[in-house]
N, C-alpha and C. Protein backbone atom coordinates (compact mmCIF):
# COMPACT_ATOMS: atom_id res chain seq x y z
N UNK A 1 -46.13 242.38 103.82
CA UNK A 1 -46.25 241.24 102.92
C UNK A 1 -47.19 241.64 101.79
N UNK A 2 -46.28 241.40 100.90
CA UNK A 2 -47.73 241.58 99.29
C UNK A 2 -48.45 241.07 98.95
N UNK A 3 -49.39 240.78 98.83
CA UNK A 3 -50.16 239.42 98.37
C UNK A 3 -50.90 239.70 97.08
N UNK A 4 -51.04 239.49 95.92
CA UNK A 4 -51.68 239.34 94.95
C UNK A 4 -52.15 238.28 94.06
N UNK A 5 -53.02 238.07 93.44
CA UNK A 5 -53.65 237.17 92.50
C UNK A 5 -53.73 238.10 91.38
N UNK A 6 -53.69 236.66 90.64
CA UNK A 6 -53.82 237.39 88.97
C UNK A 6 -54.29 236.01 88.11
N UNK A 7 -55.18 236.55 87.25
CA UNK A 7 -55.11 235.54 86.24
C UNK A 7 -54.59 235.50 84.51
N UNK A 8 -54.04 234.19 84.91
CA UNK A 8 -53.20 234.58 83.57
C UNK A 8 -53.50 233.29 82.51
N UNK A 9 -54.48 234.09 81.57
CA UNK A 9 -54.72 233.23 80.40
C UNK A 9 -54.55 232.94 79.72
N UNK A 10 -53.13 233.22 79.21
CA UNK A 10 -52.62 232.50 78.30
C UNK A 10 -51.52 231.38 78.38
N UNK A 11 -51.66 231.40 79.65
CA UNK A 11 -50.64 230.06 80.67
C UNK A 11 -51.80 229.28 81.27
N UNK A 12 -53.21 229.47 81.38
CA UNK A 12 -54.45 229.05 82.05
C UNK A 12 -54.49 228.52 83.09
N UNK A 13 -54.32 229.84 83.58
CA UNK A 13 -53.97 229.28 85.38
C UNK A 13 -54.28 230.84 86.24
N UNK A 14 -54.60 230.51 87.42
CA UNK A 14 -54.79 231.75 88.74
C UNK A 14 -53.64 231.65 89.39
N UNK A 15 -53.13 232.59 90.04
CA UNK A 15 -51.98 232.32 90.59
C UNK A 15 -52.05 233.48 91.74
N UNK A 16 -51.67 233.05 92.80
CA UNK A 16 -51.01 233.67 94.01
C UNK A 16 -49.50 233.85 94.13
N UNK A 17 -49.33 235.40 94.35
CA UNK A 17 -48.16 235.80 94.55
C UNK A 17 -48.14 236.24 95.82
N UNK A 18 -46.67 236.01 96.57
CA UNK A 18 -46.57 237.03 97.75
C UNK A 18 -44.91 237.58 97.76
N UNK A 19 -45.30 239.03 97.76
CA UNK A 19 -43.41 239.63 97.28
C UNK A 19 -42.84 239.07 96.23
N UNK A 20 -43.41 239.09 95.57
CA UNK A 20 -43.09 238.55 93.73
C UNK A 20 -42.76 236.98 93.68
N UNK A 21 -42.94 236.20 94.94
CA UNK A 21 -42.96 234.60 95.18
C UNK A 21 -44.01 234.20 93.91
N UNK A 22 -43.60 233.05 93.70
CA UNK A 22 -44.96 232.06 93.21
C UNK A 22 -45.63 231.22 94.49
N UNK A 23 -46.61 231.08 95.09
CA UNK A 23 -47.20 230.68 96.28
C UNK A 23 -48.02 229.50 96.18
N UNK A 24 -49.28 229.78 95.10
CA UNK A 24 -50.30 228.88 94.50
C UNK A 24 -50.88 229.08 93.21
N UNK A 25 -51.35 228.46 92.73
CA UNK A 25 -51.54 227.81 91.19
C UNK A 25 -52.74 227.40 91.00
N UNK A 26 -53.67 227.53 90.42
CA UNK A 26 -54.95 226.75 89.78
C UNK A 26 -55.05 226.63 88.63
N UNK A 27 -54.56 225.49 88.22
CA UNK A 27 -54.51 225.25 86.26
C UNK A 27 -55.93 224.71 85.71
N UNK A 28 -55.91 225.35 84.50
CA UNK A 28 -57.57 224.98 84.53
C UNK A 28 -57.24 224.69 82.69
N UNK A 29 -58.48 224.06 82.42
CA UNK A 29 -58.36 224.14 80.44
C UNK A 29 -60.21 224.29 80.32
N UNK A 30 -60.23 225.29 79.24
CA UNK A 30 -61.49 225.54 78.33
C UNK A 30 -62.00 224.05 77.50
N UNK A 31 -63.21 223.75 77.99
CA UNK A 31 -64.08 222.54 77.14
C UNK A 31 -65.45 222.98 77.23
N UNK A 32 -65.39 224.25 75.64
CA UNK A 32 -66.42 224.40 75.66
C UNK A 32 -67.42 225.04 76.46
N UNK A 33 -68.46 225.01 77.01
CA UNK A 33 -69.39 225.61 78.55
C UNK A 33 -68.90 225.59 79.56
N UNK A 34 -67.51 224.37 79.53
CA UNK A 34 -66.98 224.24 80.86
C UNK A 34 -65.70 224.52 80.71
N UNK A 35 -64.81 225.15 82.23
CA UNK A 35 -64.00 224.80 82.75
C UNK A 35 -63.84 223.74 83.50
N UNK A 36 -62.76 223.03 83.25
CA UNK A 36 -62.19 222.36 84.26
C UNK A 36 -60.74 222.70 84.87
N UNK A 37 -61.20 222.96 85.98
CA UNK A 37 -59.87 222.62 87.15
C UNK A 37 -58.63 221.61 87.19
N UNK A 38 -57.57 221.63 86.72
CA UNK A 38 -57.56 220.01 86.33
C UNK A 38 -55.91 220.17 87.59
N UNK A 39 -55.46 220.87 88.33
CA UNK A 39 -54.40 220.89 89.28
C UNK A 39 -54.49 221.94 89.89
N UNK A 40 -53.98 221.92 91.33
CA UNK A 40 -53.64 222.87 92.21
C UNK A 40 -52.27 222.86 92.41
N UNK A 41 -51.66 223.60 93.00
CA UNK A 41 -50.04 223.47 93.65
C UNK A 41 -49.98 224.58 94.44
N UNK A 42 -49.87 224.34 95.83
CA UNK A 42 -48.54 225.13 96.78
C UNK A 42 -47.07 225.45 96.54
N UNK A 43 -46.18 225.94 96.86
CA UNK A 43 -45.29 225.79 97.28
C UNK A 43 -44.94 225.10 98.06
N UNK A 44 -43.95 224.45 98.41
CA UNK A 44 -43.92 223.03 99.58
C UNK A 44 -43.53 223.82 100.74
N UNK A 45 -42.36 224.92 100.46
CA UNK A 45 -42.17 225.60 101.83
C UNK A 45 -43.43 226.17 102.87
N UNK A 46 -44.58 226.38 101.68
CA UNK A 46 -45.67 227.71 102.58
C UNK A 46 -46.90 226.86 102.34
N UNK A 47 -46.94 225.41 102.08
CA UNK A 47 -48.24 224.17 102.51
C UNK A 47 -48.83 224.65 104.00
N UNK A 48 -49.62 224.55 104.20
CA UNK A 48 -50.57 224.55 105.43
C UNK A 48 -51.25 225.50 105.90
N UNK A 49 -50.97 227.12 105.17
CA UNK A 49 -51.29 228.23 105.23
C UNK A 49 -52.16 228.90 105.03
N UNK A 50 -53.13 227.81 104.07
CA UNK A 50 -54.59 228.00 103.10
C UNK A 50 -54.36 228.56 101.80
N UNK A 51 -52.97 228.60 101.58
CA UNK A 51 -52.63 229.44 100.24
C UNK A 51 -53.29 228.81 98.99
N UNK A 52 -53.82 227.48 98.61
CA UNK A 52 -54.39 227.06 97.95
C UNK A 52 -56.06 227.10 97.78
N UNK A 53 -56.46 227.47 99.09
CA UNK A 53 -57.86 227.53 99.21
C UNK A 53 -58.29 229.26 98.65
N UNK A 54 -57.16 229.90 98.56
CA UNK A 54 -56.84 231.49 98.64
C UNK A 54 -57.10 231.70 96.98
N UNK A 55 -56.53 231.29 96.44
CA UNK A 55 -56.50 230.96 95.26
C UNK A 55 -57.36 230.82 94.07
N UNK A 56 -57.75 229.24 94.51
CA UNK A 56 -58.91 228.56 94.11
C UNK A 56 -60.49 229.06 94.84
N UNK A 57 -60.50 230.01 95.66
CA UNK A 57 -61.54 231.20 96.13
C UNK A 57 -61.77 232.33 94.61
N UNK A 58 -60.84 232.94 95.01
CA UNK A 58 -59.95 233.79 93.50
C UNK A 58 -60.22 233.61 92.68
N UNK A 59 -60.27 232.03 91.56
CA UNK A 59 -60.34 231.85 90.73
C UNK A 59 -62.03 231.32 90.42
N UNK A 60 -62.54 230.97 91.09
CA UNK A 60 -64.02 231.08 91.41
C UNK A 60 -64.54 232.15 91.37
N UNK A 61 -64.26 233.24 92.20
CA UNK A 61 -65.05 234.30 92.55
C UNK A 61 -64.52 235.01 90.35
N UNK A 62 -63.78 234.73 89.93
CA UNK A 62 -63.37 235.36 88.73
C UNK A 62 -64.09 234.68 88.11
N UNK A 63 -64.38 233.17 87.68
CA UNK A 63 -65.55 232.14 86.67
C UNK A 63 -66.68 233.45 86.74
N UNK A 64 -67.08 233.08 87.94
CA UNK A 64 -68.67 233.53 87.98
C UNK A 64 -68.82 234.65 87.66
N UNK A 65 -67.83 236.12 87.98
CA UNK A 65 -67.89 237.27 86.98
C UNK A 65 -68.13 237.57 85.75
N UNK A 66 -67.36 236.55 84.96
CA UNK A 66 -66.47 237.07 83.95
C UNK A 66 -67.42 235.92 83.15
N UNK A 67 -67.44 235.26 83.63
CA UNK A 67 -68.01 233.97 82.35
C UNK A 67 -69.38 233.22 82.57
N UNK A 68 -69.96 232.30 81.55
CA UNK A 68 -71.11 231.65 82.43
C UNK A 68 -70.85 230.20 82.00
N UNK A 69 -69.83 229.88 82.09
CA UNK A 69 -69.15 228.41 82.48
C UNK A 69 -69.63 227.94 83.75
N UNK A 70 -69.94 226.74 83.46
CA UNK A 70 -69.68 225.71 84.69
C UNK A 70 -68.26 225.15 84.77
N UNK A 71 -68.09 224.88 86.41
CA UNK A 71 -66.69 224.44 86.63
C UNK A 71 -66.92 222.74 86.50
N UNK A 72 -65.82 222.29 86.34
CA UNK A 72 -65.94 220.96 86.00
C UNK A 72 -64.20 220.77 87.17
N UNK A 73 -64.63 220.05 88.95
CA UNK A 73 -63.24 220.25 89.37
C UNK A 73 -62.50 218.54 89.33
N UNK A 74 -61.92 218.55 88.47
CA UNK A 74 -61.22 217.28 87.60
C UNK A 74 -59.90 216.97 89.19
N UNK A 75 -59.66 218.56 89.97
CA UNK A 75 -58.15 218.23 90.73
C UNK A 75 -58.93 217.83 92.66
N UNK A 76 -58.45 216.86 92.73
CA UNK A 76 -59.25 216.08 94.09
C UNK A 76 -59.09 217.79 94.89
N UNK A 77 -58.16 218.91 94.96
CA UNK A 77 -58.63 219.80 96.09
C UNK A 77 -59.61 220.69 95.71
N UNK A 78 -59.65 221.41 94.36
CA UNK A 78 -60.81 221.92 93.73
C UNK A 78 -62.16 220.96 94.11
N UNK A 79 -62.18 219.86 94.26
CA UNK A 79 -63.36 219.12 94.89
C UNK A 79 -63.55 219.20 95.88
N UNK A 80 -62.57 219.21 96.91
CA UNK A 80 -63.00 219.52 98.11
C UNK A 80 -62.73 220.82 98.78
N UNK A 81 -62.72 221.79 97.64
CA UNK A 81 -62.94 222.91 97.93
C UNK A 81 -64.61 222.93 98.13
N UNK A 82 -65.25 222.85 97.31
CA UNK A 82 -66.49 222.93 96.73
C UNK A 82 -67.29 221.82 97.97
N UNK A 83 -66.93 221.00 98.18
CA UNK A 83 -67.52 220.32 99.36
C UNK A 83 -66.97 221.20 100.08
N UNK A 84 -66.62 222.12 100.34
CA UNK A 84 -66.11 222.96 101.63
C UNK A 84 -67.24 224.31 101.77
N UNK A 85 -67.94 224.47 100.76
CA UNK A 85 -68.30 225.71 100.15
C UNK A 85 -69.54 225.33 99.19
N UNK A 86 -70.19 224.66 100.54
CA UNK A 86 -71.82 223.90 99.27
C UNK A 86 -72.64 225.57 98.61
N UNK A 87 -72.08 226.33 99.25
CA UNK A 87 -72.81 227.63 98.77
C UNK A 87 -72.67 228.19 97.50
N UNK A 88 -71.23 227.59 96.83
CA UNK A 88 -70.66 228.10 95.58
C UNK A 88 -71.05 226.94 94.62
N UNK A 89 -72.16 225.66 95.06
CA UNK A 89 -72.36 224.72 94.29
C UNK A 89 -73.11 225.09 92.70
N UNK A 90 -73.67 226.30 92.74
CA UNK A 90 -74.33 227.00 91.47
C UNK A 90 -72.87 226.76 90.45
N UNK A 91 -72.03 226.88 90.67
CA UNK A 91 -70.90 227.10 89.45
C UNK A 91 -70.80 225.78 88.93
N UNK A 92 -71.18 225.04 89.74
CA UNK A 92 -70.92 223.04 89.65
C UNK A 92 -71.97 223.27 88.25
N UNK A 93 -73.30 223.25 88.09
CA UNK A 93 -74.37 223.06 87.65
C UNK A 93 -75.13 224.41 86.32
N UNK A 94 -74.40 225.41 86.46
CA UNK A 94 -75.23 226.73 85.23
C UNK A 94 -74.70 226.08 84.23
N UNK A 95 -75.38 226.65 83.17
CA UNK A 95 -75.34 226.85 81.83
C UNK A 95 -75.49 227.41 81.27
N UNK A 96 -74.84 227.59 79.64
CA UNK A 96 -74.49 228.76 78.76
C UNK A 96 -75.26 229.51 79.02
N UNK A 97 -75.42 230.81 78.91
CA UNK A 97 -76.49 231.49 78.67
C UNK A 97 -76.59 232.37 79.86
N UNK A 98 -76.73 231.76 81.13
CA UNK A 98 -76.80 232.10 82.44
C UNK A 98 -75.53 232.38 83.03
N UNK A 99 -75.56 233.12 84.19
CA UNK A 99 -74.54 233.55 85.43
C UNK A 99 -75.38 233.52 86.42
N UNK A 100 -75.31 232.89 87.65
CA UNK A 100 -75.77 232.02 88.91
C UNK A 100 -77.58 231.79 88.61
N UNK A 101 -77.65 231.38 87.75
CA UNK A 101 -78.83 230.69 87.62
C UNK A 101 -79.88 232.12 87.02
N UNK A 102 -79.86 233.20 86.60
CA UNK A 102 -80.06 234.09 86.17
C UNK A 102 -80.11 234.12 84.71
N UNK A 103 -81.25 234.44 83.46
CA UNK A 103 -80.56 234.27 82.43
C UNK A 103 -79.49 235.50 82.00
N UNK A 104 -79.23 235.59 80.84
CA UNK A 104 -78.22 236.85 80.59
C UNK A 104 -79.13 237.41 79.20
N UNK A 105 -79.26 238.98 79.37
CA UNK A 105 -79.98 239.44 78.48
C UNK A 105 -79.78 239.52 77.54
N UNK A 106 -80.23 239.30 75.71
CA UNK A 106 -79.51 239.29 75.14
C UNK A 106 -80.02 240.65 74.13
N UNK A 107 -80.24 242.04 74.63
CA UNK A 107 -80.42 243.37 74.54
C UNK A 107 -78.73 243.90 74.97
């Protein structure tokens, strides 16, 4: 089984593939300092699998790399992702400038 993620920004969304399937989805839009999360989607055949939590992991663990956005999660499972995962609550709360509460050098 293949499994890959990718993010694709100019459709603004994370996505889970498995064997070139579409699986799961995290649509998000740029406002500024923040992202917001604003939908998730499964596939209806492969619901129950965690393929959404897989995902929206993915697309988190990519914010906090890559950017120093706060998430803003607008989609009720992106919320209770994050109530799932009080440990990733730093992404709820940084600002510009910073990545996990760290400033960013500007050398």
């Amino acid at each position: 089984m293949g499994k890959s993620f990718e993010h694709q920004p100019d459709a603004s969304r994370y996505v889970l593939m498995i064997d070139d399937e579409l699986v799961a989805v995290a649509d998000y839009r740029i406002n500024g300092d923040a992202i917001s999360f604003n939908h998730t989607y499964t596939n209806p055949k492969l619901r129950g699998n965690g393929y959404a939590g897989e995902v929206v992991e993915f697309a988190m663990n990519d914010v906090e790399k890559t950017s120093d956005r706060h998430v803003v999660p607008m989609c009720w499972y992106v919320d209770k992702w994050f109530g799932e995962h009080p440990d990733r609550a730093d992404l709820l709360t940084r600002t510009a400038g910073t990545t996990a509460g760290t400033p960013k050098s500007s050398a």
